[in-house]
N, C-alpha and C. Protein backbone atom coordinates (compact mmCIF):
# COMPACT_ATOMS: atom_id res chain seq x y z
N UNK A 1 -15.78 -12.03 -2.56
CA UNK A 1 -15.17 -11.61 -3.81
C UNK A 1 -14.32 -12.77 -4.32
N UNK A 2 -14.54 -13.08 -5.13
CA UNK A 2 -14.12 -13.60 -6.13
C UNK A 2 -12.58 -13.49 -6.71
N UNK A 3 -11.23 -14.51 -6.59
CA UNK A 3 -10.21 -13.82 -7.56
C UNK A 3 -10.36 -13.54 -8.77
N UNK A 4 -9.75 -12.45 -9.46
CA UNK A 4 -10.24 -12.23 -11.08
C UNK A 4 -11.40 -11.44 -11.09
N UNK A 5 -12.17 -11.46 -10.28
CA UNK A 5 -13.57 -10.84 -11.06
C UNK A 5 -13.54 -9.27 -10.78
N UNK A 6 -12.64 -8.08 -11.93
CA UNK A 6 -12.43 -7.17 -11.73
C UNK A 6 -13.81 -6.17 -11.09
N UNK A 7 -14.70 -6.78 -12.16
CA UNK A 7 -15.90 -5.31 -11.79
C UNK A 7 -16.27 -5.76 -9.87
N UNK A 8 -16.32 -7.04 -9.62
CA UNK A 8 -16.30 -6.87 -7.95
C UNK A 8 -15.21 -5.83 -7.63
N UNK A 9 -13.79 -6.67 -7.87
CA UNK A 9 -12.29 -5.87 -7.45
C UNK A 9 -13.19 -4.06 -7.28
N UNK A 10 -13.44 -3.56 -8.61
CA UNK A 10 -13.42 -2.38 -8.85
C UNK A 10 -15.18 -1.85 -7.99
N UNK A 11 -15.69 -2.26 -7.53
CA UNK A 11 -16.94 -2.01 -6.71
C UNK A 11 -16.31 -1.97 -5.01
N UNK A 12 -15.03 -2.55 -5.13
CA UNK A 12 -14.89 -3.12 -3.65
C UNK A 12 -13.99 -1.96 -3.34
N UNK A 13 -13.46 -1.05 -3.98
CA UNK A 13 -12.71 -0.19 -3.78
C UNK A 13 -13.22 1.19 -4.36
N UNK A 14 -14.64 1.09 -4.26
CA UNK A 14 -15.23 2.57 -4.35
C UNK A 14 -15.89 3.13 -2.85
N UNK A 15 -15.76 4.18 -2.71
CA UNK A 15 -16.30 4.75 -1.40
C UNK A 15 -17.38 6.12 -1.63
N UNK A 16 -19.41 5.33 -1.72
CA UNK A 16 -19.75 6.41 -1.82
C UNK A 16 -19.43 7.79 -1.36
N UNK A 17 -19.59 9.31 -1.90
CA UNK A 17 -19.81 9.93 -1.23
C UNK A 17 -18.14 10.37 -1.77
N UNK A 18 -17.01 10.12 -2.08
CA UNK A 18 -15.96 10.21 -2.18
C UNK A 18 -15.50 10.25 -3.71
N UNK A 19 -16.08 9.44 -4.50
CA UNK A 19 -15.60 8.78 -5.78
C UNK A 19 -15.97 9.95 -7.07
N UNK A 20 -15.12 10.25 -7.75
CA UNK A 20 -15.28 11.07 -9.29
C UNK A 20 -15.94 9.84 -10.29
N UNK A 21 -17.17 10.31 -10.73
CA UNK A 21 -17.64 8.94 -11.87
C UNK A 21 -17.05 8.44 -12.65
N UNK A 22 -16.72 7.08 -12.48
CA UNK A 22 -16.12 5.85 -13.95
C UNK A 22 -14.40 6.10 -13.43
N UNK A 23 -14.58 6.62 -12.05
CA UNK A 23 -13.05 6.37 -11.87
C UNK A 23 -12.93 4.78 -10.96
N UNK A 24 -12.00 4.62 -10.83
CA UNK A 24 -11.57 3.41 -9.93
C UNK A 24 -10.72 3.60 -9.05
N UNK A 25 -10.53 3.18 -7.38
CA UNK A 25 -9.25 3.45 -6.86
C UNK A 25 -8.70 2.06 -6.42
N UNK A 26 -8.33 1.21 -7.13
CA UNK A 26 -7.55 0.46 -6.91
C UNK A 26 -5.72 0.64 -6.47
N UNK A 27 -5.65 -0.27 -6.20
CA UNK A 27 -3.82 -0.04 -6.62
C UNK A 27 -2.98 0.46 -7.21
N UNK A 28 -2.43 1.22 -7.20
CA UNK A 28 -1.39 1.82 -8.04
C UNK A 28 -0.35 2.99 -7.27
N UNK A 29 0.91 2.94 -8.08
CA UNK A 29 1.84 3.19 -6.86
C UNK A 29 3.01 2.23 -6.58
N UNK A 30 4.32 2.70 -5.60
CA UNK A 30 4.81 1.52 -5.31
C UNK A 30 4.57 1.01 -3.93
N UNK A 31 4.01 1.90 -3.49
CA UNK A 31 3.21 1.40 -2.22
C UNK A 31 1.79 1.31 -2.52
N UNK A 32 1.39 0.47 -3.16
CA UNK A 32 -0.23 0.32 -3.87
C UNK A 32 -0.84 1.24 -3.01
N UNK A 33 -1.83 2.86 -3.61
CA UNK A 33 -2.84 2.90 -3.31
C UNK A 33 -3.59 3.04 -3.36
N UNK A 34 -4.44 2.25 -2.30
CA UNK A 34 -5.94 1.65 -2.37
C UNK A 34 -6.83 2.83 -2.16
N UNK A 35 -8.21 3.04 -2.42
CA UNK A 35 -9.31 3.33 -1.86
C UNK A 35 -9.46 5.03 -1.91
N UNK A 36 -10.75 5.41 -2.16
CA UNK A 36 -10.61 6.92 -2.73
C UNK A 36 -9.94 7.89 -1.49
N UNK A 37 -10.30 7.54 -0.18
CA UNK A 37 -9.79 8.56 0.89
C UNK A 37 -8.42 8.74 1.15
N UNK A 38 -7.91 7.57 0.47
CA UNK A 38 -6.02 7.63 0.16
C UNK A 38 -5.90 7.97 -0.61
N UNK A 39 -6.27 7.99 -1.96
CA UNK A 39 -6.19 9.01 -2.81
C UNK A 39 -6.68 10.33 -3.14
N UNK A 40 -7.54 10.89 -2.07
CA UNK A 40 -7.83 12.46 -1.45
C UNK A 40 -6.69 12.76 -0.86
N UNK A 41 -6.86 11.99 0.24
CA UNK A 41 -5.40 12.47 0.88
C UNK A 41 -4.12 12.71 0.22
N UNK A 42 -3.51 11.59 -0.22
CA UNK A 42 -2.73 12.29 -0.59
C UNK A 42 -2.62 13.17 -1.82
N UNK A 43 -3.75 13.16 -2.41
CA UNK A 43 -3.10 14.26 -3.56
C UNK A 43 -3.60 15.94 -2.94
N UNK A 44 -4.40 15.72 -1.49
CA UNK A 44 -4.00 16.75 -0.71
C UNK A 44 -3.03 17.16 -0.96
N UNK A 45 -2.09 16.23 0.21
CA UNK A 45 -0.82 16.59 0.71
C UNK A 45 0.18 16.94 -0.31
N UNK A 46 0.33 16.50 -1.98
CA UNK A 46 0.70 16.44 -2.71
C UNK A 46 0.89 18.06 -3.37
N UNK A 47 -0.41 17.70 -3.69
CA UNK A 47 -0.76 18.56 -5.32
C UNK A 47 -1.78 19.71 -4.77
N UNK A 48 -1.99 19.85 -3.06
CA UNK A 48 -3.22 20.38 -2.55
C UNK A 48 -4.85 20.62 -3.61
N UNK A 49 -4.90 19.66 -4.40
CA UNK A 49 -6.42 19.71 -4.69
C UNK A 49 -6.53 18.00 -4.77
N UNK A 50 -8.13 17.94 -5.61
CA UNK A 50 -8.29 16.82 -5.73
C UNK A 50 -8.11 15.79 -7.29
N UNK A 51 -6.51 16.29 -7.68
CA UNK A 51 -6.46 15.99 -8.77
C UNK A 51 -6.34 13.84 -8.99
N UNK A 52 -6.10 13.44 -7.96
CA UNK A 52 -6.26 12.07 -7.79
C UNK A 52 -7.16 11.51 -7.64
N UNK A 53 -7.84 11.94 -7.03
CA UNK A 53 -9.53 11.75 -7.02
C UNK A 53 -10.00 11.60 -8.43
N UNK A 54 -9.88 12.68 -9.22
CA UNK A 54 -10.44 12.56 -10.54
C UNK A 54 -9.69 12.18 -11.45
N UNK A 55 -8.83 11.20 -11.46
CA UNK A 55 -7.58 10.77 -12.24
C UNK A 55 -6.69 10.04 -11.74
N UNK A 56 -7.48 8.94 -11.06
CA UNK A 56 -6.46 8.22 -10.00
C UNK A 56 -5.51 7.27 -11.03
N UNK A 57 -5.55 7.50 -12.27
CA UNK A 57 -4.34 6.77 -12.98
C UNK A 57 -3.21 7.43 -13.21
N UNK A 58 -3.65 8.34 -12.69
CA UNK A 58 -2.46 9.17 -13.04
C UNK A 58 -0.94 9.08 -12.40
N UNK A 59 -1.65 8.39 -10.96
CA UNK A 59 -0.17 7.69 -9.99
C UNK A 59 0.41 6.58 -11.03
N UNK A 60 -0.43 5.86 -12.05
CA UNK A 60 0.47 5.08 -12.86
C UNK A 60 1.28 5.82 -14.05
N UNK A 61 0.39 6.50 -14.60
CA UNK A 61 1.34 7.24 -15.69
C UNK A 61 2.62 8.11 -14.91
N UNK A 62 2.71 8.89 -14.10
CA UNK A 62 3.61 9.80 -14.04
C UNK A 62 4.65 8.97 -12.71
N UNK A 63 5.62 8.85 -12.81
CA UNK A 63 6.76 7.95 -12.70
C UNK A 63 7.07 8.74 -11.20
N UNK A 64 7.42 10.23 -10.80
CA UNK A 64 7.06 11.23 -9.72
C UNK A 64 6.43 11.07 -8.55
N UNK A 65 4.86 11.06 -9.25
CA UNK A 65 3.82 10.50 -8.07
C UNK A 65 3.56 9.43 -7.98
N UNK A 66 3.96 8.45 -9.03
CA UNK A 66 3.84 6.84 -8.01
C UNK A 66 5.25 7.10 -6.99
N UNK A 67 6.33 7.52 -7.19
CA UNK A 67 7.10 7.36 -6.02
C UNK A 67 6.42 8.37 -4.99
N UNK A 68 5.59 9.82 -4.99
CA UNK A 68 5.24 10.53 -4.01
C UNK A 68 4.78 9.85 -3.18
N UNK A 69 3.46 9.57 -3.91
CA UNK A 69 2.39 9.03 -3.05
C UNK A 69 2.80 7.76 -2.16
N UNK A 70 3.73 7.33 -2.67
CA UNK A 70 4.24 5.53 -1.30
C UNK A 70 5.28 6.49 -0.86
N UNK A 71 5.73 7.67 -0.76
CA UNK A 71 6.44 8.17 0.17
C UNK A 71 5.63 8.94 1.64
N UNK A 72 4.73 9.62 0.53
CA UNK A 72 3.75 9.84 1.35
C UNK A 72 2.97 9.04 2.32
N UNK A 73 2.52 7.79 1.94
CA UNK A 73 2.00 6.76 2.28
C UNK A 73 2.52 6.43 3.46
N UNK A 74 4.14 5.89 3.04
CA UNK A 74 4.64 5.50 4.05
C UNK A 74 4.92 6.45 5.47
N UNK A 75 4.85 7.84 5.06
CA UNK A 75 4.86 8.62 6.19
C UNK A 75 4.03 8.97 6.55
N UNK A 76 2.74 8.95 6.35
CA UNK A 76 1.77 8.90 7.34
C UNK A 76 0.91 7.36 7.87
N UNK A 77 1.10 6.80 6.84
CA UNK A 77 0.74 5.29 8.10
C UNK A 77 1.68 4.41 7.86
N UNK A 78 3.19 4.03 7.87
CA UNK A 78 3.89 2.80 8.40
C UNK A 78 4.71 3.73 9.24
N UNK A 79 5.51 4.10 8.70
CA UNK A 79 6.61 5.02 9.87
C UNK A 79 6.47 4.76 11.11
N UNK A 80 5.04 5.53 11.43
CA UNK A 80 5.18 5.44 13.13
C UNK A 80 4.47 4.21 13.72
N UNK A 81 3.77 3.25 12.99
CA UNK A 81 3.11 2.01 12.99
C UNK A 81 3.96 1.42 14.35
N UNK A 82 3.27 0.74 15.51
CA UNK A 82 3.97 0.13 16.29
C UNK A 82 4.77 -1.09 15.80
N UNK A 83 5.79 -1.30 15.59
CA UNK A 83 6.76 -2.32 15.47
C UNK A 83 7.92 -1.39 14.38
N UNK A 84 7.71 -0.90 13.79
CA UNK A 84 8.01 -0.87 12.24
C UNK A 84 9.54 -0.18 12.77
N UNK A 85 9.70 0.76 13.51
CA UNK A 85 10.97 1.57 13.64
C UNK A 85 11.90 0.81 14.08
N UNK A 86 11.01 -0.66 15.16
CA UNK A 86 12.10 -1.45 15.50
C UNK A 86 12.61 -2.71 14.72
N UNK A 87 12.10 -2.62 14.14
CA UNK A 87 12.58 -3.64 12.56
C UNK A 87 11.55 -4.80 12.59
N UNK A 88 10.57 -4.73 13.00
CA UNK A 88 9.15 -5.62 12.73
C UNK A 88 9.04 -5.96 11.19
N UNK A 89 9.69 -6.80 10.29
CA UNK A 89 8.95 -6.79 9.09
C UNK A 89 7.28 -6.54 8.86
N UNK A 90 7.13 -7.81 9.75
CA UNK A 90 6.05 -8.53 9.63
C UNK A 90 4.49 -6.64 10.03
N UNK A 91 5.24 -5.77 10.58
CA UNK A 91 4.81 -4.73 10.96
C UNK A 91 4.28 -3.90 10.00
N UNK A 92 5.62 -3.80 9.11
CA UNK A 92 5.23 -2.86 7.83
C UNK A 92 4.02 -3.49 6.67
N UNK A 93 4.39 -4.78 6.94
CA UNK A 93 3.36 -5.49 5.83
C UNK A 93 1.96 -5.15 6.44
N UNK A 94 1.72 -5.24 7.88
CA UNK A 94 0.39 -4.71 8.90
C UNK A 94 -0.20 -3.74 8.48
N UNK A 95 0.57 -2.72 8.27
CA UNK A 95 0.33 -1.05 8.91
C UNK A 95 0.25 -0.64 6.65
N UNK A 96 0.85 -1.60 6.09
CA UNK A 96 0.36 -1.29 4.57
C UNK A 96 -0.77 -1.64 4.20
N UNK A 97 -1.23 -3.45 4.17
CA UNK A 97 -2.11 -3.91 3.93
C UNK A 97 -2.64 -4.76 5.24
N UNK A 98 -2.64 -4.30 6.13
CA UNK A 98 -3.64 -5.23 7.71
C UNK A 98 -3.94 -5.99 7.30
N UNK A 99 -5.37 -6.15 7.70
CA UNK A 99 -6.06 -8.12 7.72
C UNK A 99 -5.75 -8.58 5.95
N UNK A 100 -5.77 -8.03 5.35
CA UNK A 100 -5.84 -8.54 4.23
C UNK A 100 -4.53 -9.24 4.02
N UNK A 101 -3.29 -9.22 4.38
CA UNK A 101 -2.26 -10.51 4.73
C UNK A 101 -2.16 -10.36 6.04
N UNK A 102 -2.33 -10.07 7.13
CA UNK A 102 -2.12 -9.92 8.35
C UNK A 102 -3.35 -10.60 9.39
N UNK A 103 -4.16 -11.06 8.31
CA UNK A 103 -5.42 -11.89 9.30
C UNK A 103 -5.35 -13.21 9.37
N UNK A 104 -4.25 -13.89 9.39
CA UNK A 104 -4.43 -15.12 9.05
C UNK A 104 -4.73 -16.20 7.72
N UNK A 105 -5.61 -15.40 7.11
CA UNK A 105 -6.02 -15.97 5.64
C UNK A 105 -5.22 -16.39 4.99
N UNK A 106 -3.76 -15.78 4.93
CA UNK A 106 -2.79 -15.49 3.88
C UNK A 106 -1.63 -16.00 4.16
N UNK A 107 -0.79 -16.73 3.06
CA UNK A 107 0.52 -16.61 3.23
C UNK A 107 1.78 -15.48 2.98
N UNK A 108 0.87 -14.62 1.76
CA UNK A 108 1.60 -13.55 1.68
C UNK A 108 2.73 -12.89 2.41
N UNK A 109 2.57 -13.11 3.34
CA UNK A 109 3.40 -11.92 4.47
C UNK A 109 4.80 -12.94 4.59
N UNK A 110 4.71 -14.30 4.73
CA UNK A 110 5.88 -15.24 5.04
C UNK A 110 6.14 -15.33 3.29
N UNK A 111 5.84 -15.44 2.56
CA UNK A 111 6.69 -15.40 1.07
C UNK A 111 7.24 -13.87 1.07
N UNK A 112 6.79 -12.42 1.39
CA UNK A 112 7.14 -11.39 1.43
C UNK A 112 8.58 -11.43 2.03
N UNK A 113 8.01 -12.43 3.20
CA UNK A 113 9.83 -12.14 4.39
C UNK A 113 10.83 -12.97 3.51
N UNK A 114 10.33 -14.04 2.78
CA UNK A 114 11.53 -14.76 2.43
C UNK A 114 12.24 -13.87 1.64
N UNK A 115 11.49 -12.96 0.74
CA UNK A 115 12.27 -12.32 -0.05
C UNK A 115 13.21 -11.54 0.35
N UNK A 116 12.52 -11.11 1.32
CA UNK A 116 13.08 -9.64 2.24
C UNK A 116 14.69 -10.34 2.74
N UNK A 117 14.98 -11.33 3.40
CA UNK A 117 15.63 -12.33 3.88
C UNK A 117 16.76 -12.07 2.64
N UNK A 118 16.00 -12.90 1.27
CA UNK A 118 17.40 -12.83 0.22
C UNK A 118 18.18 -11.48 -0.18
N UNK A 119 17.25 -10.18 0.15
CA UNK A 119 17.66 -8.63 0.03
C UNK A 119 18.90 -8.72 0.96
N UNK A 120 18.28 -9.07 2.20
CA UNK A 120 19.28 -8.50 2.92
C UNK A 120 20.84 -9.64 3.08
N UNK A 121 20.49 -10.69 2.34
CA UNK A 121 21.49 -11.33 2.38
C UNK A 121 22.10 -10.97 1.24
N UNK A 122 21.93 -10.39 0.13
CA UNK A 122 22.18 -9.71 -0.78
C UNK A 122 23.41 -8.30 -0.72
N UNK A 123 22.89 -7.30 0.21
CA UNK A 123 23.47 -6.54 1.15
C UNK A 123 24.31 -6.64 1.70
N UNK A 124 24.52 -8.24 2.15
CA UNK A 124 25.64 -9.14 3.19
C UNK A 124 25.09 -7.83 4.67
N UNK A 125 23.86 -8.04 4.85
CA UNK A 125 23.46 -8.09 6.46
C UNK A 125 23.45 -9.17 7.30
N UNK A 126 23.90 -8.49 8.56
CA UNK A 126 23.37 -9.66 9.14
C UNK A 126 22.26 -10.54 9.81
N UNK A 127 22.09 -12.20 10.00
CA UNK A 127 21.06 -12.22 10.23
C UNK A 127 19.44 -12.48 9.25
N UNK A 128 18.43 -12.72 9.37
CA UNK A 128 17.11 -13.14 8.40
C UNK A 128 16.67 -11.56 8.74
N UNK A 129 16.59 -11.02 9.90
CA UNK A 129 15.98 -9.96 9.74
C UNK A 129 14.83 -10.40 10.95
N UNK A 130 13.41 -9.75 11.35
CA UNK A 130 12.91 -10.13 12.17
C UNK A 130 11.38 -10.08 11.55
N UNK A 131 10.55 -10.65 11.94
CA UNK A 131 9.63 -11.32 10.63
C UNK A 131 8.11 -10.89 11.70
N UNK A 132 8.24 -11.00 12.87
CA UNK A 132 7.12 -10.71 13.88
C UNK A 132 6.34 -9.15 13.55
N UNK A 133 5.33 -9.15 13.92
CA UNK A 133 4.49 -7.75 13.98
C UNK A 133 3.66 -8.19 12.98
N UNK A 134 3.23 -9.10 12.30
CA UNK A 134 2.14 -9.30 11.42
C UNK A 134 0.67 -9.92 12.18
């Protein structure tokens, strides 16, 4: 795939067998989410039907469920993610987006910490914080 080339982007994040026609499940959210079975799920857990499925923009329009759904998100896969409770940055970035910054390929995850770094120096914490688990 290609950077930029949406209709790949938008092919690469369909899951026969799952998908409402001419929808897309890309990103969206403040915990971006990806891919139609995260967006079953949670608008399970949510809204108990499959109103995300057939309207996965709708996590962008309504201000509510983009915060639900990365709450949701985060409580069923980072929370209990191995590292993450013990302050693994590098963990949460894993257990959100894995290989895709977490395989090596990427710098993402070390520009992520720097930021994370100025937050918490921001805060006046102490310390960079701990950057391992990626």
């Amino acid at each position: 795939m290609q950077v930029g080339d949406l209709t790949t982007l938008f092919h690469y994040c369909r899951t026969p067998g799952c998908d409402a026609p001419n929808q897309y499940y890309y990103g969206r959210g403040y915990i971006q989410l990806t891919w139609c079975g995260n967006y079953r799920a949670a608008s399970n857990a949510i809204f108990g039907d499959a109103r995300l499925v057939n309207d996965p923009d709708f996590v962008a329009r309504d201000e509510k469920t983009a915060w639900d759904t990365s709450y949701w998100y985060w409580g069923n896969n980072v929370h209990n993610a191995p590292g993450v409770s013990s302050g693994q940055f590098g963990a949460s970035t894993k257990a959100i987006n894995g290989a895709l910054e977490c395989g090596g390929r990427s710098n993402t995850p070390w520009v992520r910490f720097e930021k994370y770094k100025k937050v918490r120096q921001a805060f006046g914490l102490p310390g960079d914080g701990d950057p391992s688990g990626c």
